[in-house]
C-alpha atoms as a PDB file:
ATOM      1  CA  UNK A   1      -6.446  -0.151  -3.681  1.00  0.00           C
ATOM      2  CA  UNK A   2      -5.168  -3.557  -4.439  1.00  0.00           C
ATOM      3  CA  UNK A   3      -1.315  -5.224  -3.658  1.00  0.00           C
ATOM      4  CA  UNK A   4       0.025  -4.188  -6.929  1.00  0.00           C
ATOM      5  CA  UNK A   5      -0.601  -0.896  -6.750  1.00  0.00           C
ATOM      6  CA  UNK A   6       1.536  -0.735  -3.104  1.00  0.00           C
ATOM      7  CA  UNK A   7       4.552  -2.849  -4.980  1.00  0.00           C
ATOM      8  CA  UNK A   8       4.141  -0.139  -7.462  1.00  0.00           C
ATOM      9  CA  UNK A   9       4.217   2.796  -4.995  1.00  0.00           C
ATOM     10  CA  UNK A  10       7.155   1.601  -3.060  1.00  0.00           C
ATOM     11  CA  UNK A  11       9.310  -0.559  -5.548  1.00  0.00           C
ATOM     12  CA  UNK A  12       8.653  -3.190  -8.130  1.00  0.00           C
ATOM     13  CA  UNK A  13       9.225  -6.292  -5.517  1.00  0.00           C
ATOM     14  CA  UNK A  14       7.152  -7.207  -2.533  1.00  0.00           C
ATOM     15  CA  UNK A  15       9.951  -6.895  -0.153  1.00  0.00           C
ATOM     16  CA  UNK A  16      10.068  -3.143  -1.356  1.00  0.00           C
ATOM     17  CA  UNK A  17       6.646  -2.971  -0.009  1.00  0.00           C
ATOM     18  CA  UNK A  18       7.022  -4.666   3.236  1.00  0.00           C
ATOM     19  CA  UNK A  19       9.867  -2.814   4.266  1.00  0.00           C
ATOM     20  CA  UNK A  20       8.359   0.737   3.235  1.00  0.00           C
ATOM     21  CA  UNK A  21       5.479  -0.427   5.305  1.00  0.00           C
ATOM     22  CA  UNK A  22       7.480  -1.643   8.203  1.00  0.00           C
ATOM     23  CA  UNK A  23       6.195  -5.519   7.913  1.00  0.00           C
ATOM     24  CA  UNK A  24       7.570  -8.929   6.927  1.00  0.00           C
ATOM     25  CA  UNK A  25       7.589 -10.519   3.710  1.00  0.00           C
ATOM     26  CA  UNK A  26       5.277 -12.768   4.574  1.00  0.00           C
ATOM     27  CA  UNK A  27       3.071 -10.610   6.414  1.00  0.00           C
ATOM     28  CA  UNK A  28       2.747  -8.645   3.404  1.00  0.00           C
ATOM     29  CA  UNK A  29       2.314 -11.773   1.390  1.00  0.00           C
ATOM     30  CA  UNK A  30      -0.955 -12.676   3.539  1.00  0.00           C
ATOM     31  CA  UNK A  31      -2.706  -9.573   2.578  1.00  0.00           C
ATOM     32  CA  UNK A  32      -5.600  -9.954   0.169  1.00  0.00           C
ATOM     33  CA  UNK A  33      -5.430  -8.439  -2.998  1.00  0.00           C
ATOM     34  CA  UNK A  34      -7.845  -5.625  -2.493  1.00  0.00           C
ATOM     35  CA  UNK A  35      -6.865  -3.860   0.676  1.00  0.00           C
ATOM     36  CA  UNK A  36      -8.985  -3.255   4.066  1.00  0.00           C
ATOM     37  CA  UNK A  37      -9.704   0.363   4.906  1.00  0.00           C
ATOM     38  CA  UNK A  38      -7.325  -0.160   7.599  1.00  0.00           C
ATOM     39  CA  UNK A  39      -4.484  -1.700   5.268  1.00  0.00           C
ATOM     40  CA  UNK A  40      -4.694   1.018   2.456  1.00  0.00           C
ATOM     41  CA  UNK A  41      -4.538   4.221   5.979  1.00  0.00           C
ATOM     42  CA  UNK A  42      -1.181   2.180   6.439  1.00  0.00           C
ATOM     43  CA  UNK A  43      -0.256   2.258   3.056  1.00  0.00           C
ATOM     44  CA  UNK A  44      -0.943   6.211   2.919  1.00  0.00           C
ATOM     45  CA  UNK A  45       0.218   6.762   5.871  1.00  0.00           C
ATOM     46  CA  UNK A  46       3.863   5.321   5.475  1.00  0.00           C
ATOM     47  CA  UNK A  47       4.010   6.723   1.883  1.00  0.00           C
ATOM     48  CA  UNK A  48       3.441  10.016   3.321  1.00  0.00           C
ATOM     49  CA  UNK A  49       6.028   9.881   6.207  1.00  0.00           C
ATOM     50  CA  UNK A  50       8.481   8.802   3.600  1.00  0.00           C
ATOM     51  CA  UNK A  51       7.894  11.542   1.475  1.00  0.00           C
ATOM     52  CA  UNK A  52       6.587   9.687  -1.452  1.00  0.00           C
ATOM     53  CA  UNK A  53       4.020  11.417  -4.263  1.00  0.00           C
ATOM     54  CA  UNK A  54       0.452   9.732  -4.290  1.00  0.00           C
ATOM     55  CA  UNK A  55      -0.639   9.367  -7.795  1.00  0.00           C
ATOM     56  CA  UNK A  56      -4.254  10.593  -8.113  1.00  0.00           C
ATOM     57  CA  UNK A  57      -5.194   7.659  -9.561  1.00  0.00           C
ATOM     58  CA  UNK A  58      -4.434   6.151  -6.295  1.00  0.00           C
ATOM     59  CA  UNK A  59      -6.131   8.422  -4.319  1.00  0.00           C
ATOM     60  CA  UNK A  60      -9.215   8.135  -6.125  1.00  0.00           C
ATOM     61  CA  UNK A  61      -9.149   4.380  -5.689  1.00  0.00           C
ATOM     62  CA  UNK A  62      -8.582   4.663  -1.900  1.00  0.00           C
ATOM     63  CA  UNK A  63     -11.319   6.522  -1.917  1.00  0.00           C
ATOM     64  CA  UNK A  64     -13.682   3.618  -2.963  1.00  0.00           C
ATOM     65  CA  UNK A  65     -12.262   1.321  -0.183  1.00  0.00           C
ATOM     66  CA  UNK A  66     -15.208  -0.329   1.417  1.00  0.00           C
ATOM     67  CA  UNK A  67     -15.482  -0.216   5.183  1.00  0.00           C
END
């Protein structure tokens, strides 16, 4: 899962993301472009507590995640 696709998920800004996620701007800004396993469980995580739809395509890429 990379940065764009969480922008995409939760708005079409980075301070979309970082709020859905519960971080700062520039917290969010620091993360790499391809997410850590631990990143893209937060990402899931808060999309699912907010009620949001996963696109498979998603899914299938977080399943690829390297640990």
């Amino acid at each position: 899962m990379t940065k764009d696709d969480v922008i995409n998920l939760f708005g079409e800004e980075h301070q979309d993301a970082a709020k859905a996620l519960g971080i700062g701007k520039s917290a969010f800004s620091q993360w790499p472009h391809n997410l850590t396993r631990r990143q893209v469980v937060h990402v899931v995580g808060s999309a699912v507590m907010m009620g949001k739809t996963i696109p498979e395509t998603l899914l299938f890429k977080c399943k690829t995640v390297r640990r």
